[in-house]
Protein backbone atom coordinates (compact mmCIF):
# COMPACT_ATOMS: atom_id res chain seq x y z
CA UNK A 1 -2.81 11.34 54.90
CA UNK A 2 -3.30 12.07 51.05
CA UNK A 3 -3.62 9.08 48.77
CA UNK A 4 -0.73 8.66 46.26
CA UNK A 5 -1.95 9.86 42.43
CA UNK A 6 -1.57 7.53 40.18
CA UNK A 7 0.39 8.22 37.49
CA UNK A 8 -1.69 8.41 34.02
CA UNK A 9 -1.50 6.20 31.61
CA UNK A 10 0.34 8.21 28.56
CA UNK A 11 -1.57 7.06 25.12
CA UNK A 12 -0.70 7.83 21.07
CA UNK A 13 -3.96 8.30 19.60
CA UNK A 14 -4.07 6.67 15.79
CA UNK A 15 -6.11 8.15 13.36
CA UNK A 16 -6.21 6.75 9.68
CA UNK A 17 -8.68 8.03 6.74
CA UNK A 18 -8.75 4.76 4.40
CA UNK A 19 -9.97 4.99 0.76
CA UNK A 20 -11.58 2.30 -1.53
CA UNK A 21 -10.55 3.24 -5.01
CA UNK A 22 -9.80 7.24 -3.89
CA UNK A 23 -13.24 7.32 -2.32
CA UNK A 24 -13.22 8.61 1.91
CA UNK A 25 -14.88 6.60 3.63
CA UNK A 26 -16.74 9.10 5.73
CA UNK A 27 -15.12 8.30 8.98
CA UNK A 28 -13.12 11.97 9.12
CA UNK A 29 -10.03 12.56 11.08
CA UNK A 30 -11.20 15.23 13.10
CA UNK A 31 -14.11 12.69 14.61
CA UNK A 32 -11.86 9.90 14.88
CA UNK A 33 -9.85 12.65 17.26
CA UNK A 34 -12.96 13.73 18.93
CA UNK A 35 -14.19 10.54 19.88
CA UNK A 36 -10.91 9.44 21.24
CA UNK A 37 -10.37 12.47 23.10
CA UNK A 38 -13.88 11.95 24.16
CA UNK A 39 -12.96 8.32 25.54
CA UNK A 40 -9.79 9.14 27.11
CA UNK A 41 -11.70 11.98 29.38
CA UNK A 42 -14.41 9.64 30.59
CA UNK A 43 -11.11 7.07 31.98
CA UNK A 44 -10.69 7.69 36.12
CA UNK A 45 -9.33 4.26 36.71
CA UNK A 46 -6.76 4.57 35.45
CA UNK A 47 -6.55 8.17 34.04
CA UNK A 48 -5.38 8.81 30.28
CA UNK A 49 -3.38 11.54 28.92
CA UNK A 50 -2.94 11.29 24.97
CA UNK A 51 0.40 12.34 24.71
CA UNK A 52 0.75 12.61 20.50
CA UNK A 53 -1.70 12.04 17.76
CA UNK A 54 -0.42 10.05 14.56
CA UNK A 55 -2.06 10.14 11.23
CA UNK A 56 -2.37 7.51 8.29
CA UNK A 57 -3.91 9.13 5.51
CA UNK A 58 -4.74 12.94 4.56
CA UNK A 59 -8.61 12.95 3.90
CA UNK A 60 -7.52 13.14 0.03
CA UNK A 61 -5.82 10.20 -0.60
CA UNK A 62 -6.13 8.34 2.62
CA UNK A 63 -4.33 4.62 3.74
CA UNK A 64 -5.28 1.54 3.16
CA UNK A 65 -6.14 -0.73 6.10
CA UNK A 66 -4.49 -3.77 4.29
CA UNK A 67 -1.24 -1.88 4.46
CA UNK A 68 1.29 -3.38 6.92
CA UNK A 69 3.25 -1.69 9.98
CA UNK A 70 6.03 -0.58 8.44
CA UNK A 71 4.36 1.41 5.24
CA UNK A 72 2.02 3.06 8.27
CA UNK A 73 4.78 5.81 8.77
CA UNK A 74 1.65 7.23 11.65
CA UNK A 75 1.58 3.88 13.28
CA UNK A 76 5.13 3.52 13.32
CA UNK A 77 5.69 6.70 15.45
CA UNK A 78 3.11 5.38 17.73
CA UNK A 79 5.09 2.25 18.07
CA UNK A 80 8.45 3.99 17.91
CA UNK A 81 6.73 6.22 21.50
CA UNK A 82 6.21 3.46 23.03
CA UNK A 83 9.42 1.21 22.36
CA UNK A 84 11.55 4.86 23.54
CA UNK A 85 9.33 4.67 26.87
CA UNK A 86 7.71 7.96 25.97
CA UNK A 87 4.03 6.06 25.92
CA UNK A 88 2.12 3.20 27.69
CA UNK A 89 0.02 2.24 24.06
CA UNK A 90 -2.02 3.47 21.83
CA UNK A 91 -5.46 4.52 21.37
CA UNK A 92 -7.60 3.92 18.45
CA UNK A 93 -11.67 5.04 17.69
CA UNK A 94 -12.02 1.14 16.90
CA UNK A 95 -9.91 -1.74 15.21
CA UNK A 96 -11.06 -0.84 12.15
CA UNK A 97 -8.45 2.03 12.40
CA UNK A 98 -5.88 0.04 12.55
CA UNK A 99 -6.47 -2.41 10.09
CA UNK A 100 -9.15 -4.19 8.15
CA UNK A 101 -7.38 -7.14 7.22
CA UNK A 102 -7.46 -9.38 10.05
CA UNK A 103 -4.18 -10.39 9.38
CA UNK A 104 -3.06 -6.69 9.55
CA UNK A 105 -5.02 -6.06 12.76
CA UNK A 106 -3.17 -9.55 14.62
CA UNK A 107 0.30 -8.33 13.48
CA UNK A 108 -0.37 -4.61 15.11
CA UNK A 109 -1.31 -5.90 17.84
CA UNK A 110 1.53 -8.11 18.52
CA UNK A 111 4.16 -5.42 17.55
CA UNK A 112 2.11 -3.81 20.28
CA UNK A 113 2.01 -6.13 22.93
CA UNK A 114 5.76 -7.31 21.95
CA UNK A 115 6.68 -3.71 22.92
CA UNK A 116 4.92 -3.84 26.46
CA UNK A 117 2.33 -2.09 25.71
CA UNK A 118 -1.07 -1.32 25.89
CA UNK A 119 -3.83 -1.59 23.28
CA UNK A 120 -7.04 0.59 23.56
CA UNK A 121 -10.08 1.62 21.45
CA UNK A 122 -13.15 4.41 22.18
CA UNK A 123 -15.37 1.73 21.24
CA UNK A 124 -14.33 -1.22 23.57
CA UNK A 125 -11.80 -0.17 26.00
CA UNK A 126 -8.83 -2.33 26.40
CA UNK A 127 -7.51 -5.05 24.19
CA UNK A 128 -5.79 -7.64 26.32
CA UNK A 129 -3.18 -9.96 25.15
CA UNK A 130 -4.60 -13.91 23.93
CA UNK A 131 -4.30 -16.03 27.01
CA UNK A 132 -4.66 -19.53 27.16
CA UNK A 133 -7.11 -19.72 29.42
CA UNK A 134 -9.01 -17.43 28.05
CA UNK A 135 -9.59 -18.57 24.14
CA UNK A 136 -12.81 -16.65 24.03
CA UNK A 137 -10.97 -13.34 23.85
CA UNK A 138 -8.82 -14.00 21.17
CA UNK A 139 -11.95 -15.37 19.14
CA UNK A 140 -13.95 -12.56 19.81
CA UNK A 141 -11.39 -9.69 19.12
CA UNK A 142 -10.47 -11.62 15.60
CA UNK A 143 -14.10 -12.27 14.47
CA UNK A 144 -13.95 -8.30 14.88
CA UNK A 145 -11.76 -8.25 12.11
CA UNK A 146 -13.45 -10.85 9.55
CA UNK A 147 -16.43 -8.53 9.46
CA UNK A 148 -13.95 -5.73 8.85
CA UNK A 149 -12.08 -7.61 6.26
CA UNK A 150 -15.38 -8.29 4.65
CA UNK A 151 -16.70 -4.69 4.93
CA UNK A 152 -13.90 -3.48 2.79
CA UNK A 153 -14.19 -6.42 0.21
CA UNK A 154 -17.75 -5.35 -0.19
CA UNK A 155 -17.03 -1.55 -0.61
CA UNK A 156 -14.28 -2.34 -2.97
CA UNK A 157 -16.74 -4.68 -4.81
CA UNK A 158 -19.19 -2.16 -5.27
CA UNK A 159 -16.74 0.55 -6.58
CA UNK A 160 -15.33 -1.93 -8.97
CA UNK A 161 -18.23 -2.71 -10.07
CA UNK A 162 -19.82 0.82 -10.28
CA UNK A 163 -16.35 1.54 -12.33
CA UNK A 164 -17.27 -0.92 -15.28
CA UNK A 165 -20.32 0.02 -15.33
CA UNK A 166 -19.52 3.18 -16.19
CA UNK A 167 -16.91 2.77 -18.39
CA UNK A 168 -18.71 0.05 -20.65
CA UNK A 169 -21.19 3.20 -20.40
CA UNK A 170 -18.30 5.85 -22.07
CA UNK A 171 -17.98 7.49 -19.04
CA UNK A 172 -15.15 8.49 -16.98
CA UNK A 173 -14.53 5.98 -14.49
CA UNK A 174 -10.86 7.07 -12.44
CA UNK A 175 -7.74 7.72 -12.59
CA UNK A 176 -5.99 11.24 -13.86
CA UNK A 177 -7.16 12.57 -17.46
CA UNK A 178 -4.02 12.21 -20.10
CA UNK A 179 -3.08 15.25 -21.45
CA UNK A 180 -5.66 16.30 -24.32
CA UNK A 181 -8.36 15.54 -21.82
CA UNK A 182 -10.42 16.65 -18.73
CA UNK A 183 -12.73 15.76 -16.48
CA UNK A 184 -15.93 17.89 -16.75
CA UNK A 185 -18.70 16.80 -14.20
CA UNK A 186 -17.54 13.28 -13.97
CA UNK A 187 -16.78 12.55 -18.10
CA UNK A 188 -14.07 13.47 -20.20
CA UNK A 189 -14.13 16.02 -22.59
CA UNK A 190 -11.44 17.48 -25.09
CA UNK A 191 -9.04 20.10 -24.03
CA UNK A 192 -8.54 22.53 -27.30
CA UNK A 193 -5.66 24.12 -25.73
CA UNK A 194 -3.76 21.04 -24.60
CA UNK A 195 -4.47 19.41 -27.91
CA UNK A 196 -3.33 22.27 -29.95
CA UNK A 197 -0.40 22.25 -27.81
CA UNK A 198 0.11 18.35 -28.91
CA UNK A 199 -0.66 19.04 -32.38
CA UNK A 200 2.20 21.86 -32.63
CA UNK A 201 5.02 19.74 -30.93
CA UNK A 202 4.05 16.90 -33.34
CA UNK A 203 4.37 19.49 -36.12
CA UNK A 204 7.59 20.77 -35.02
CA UNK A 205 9.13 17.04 -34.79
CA UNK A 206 7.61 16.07 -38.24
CA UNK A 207 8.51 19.28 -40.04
CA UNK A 208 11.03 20.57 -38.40
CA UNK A 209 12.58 17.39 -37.60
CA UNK A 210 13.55 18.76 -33.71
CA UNK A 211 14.43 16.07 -31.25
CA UNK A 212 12.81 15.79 -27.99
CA UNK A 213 14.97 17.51 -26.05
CA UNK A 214 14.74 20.44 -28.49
CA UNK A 215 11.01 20.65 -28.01
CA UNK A 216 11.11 20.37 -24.90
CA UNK A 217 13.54 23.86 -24.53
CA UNK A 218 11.54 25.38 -27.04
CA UNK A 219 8.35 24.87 -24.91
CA UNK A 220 9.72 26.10 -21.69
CA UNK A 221 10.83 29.47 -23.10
CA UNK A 222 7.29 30.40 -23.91
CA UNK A 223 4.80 31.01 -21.65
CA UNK A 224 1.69 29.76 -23.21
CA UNK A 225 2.93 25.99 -23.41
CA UNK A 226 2.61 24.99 -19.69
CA UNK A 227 2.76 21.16 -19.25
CA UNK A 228 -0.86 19.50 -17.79
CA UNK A 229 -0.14 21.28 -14.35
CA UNK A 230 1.13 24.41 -14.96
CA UNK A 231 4.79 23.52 -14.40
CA UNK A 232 7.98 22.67 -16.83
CA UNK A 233 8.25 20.30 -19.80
CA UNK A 234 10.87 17.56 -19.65
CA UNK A 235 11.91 15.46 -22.53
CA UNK A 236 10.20 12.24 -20.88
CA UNK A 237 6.59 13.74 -20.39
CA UNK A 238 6.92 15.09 -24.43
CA UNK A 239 8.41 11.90 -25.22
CA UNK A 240 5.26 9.86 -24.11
CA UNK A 241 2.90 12.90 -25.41
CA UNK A 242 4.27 11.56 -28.64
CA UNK A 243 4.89 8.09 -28.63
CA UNK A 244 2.88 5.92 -27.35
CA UNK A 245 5.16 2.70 -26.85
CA UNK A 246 7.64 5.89 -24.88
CA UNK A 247 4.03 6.13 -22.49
CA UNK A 248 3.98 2.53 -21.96
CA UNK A 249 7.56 2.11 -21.34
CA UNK A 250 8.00 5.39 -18.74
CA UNK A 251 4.92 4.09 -17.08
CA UNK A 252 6.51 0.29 -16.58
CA UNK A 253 9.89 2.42 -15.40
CA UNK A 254 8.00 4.47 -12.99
CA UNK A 255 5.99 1.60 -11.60
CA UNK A 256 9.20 -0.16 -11.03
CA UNK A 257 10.83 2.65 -8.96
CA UNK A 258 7.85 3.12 -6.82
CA UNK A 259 7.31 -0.45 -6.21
CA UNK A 260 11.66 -0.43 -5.83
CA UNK A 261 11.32 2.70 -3.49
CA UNK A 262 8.65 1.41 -1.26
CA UNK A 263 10.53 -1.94 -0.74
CA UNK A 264 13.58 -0.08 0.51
CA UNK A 265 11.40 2.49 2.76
CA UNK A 266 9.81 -1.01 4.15
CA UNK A 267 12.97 -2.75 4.60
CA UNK A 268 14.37 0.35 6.56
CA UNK A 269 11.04 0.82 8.99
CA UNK A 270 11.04 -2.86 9.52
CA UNK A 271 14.75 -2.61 10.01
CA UNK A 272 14.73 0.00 12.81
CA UNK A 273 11.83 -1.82 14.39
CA UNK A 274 13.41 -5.00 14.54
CA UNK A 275 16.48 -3.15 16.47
CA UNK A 276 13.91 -1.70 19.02
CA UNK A 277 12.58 -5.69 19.49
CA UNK A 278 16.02 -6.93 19.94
């Protein structure tokens, strides 16, 4: 008589690249894979079958591990698997993939857990829910996350840091070069060609008294005017070219729609998740 095979157990392995300040933090994707993949062969009791792989992050600009659930559109097809019964859990290299805010980490874990199922990492095994009688485990699994918490505070430290220094230095410390500038071997230089390009729009608004709008047609139907990336003028990127307060206020408008854009996207995710709980 043949012994019954035990179903495996069907996993989402999470991957996240995180950033400090746009910097990788060295841990790639393609390892994070491997050394789940890795894991999940070694299991024979039960077996594991990674049935999807989700991804927080693109090695470029990568995802914070302070960011909750529902702006973790990776995690939250992981969690979405498992609450439509196509998954048992997930899988993650360590905790430190899923968050590094303990806070962060304990919330996962419970969306997890609230779900039914299963938490796992290559570097431990299983995460069992806290039980009572056991306070041990829920100490040990959170002081996990202090020193993860605290690893990222000190990264971030140095950057910060690093960044002052430089720029009380003169040098180029982040963020994208305005137009009239570039970024040569870490400092900013002068672009002649984007500067001449300023210089002759302010000329053709001072002399020629054109409006904004009228520059900005006049700019597009020539071919050696291209705005900083190669693409089309439009009247707001010419307006804060030449005004400064115009810079300040498109940059407060466009802060508010992201910041008004990710609250909806969050309200939504949490929205649908909540449903799924229910």
């Amino acid at each position: 008589m043949s012994t019954p095979r035990i179903p495996a157990l069907r996993l989402v392995l999470v991957r996240r690249v995180s950033t400090a300040g746009q910097v990788v933090d060295g841990y790639g994707l393609d390892a994070q894979e491997a050394d789940g993949r890795r894991w999940a062969k070694a299991q024979t009791t039960p077996r594991v079958r990674i049935v999807h792989v989700v991804t927080d992050g693109d090695g470029k600009a990568g995802k914070s591990g302070t960011t909750l659930l529902e702006e973790r559109p990776g995690l939250m097809t992981a969690v979405e698997w498992i609450a439509e019964g196509r998954a048992d859990g997930i899988l993650a290299p360590n905790l430190d993939r899923l968050a590094r805010e303990l806070t962060v980490q304990e919330a996962v874990l419970s969306y997890v857990w609230a779900l039914g199922g299963r938490v796992f990492t290559a570097d431990h095994g299983e995460h069992l829910e806290d039980d009572a009688s056991d306070p041990m485990r829920t100490a040990m699994r959170q002081m996990r996350g202090v020193f993860h918490q605290l690893d990222r505070g000190l990264i971030i430290k140095r950057l910060t840091e690093g960044r002052a220094a430089k720029g009380e230095r003169g040098g180029y410390a982040y963020g994208a070069p305005r137009f009239g500038q570039r970024a040569v071997d870490g400092e900013l230089t002068a672009d002649e060609r984007e500067n001449a390009i300023a210089e002759t729009f302010e000329r053709w608004r001072d002399e020629e008294g054109l409006s904004i709008r009228a520059i900005c047609a006049r700019a597009n139907a020539r071919d050696d005017m291209p705005a900083k990336r190669g693409g089309r003028w439009h009247p707001t990127t010419v307006a804060r070219l030449l005004s400064p307060e115009a810079r300040e206020k498109a940059r407060q408008q466009a802060a508010r729609a992201r910041a008004e854009r990710k609250e909806r996207e969050r309200r939504e995710r949490a929205g649908r998740l909540l449903d799924r709980l229910a």
